[in-house]
C-alpha atoms as a PDB file:
ATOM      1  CA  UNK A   1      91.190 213.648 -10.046  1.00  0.00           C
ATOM      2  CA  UNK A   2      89.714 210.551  -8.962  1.00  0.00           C
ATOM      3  CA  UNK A   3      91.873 207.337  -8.256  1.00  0.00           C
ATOM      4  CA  UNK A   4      91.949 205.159 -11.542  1.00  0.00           C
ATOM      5  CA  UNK A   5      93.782 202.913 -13.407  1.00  0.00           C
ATOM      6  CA  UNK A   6      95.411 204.173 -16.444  1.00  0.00           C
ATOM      7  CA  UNK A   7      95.552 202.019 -19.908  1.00  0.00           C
ATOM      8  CA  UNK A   8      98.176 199.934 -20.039  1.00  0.00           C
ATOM      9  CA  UNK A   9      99.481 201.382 -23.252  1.00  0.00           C
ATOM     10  CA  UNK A  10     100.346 204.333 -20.893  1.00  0.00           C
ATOM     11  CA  UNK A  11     104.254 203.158 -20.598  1.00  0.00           C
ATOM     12  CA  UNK A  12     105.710 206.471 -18.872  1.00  0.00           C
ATOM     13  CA  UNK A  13     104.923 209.862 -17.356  1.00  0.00           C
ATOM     14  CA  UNK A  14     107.538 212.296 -17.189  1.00  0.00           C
ATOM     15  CA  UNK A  15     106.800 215.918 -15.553  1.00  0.00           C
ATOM     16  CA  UNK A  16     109.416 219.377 -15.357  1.00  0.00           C
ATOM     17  CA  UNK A  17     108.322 222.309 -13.691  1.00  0.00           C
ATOM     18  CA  UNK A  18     109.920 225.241 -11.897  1.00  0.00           C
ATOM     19  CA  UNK A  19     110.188 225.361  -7.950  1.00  0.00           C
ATOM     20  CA  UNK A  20     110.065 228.588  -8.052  1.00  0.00           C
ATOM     21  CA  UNK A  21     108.046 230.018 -11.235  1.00  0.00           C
ATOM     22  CA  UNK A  22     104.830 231.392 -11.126  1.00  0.00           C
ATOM     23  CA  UNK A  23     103.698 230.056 -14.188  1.00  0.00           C
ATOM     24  CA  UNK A  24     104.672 226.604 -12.910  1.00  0.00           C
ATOM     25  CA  UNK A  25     102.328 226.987  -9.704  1.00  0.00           C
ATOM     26  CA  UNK A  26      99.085 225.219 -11.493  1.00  0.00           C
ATOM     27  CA  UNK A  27     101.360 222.086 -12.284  1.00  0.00           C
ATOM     28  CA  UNK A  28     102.985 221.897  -8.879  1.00  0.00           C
ATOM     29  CA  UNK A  29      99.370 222.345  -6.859  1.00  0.00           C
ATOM     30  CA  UNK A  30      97.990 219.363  -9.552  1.00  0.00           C
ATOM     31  CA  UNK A  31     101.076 216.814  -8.770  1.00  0.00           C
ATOM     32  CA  UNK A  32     100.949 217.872  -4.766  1.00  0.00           C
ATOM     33  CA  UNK A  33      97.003 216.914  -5.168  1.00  0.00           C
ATOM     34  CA  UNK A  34      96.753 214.388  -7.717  1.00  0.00           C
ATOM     35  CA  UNK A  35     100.496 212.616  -7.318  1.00  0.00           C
ATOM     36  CA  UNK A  36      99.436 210.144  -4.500  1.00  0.00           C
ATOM     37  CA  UNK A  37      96.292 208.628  -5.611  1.00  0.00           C
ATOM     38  CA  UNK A  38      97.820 208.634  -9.137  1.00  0.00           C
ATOM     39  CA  UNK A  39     100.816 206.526  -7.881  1.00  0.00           C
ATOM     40  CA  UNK A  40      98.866 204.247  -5.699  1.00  0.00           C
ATOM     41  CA  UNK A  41      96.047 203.192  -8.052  1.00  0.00           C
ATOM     42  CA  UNK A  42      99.342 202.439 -10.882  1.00  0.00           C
ATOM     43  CA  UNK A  43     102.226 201.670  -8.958  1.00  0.00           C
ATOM     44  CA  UNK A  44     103.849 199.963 -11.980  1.00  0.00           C
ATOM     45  CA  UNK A  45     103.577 203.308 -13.728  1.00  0.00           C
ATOM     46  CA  UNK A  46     106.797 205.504 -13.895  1.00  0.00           C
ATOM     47  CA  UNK A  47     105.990 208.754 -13.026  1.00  0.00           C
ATOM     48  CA  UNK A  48     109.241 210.562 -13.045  1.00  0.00           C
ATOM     49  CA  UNK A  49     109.091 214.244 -12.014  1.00  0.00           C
ATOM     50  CA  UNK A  50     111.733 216.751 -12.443  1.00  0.00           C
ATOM     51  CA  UNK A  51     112.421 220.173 -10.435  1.00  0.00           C
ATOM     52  CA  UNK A  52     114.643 222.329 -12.929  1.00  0.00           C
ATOM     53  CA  UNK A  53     114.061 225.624 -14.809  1.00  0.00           C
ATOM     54  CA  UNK A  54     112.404 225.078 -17.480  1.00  0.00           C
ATOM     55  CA  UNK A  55     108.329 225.348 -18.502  1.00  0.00           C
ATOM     56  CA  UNK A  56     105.959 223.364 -17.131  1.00  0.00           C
ATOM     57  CA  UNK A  57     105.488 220.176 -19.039  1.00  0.00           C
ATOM     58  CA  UNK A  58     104.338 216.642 -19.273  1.00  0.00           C
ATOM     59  CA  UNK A  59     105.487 214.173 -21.512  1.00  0.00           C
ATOM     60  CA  UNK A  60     104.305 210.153 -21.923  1.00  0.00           C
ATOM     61  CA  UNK A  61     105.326 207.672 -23.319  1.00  0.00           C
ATOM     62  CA  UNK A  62     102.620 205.488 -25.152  1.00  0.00           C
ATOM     63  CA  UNK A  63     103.107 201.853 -26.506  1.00  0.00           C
ATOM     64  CA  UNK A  64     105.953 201.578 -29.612  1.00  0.00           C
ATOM     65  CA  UNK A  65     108.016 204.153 -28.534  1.00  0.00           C
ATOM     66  CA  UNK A  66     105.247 207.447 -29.458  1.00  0.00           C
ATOM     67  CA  UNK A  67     105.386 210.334 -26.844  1.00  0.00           C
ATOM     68  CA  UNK A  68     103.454 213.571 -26.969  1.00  0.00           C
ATOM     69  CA  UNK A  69     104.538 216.421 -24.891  1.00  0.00           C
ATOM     70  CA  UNK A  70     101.510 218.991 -23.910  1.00  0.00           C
ATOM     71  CA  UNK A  71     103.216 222.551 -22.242  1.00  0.00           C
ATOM     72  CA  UNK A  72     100.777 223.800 -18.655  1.00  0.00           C
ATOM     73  CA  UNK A  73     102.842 227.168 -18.194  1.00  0.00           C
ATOM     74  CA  UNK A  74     100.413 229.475 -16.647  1.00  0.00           C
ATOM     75  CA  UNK A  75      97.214 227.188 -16.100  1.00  0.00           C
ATOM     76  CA  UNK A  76      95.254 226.713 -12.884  1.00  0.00           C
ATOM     77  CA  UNK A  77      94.969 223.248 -11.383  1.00  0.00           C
ATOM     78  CA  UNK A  78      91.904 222.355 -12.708  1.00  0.00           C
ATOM     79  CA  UNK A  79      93.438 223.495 -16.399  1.00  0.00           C
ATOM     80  CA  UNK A  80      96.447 221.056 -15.683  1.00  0.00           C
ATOM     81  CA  UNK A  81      94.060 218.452 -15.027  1.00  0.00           C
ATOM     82  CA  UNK A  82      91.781 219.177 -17.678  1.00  0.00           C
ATOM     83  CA  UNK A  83      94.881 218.795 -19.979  1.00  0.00           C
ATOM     84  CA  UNK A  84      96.618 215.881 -18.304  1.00  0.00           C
ATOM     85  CA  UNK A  85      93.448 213.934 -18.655  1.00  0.00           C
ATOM     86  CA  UNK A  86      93.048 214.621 -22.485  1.00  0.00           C
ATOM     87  CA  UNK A  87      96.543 213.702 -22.740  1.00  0.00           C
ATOM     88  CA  UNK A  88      96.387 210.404 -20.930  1.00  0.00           C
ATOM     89  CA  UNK A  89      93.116 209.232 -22.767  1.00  0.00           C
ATOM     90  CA  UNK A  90      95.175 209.282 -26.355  1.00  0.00           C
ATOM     91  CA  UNK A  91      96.415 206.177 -25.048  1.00  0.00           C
ATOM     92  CA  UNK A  92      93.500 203.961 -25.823  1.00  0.00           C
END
């Protein structure tokens, strides 16, 4: 993922995954790769991320209060990404 702004309508990223699952590994390799460049180029973003057994998900929170949840249990991290970037461009 390259470093880039995301829209301002964008108001919060929220991300569960499993330490320990394998079908949480794709989503823990994206946020170890993607996380710091994500952070830096919107550091008024909250991006909150949460260790805990459950599946792998990602949920924002868009302008007015609408959030849409997509599940990543058992994808790659180039599926994660491919998904997280779909889900952040329903923003516009």
């Amino acid at each position: 993922m390259s470093a880039r702004a995301l829209t301002k309508s964008l108001k919060e990223l929220r991300v569960h995954f499993s330490l320990n699952s394998p079908a949480s590994r794709g989503l823990r390799d994206f946020i170890v790769k993607s996380y710091p460049e994500l952070k830096q180029a919107n550091p008024g973003l909250p991006i909150l991320i949460r260790e805990a057994n459950v599946e792998s998900r990602v949920i924002a929170r868009f302008a007015q209060g609408r959030e849409r949840k997509i599940i990543l249990d058992n994808l790659s991290a180039s599926e994660v990404e491919q998904k997280f970037n779909s889900l952040v461009s329903e923003a516009k």
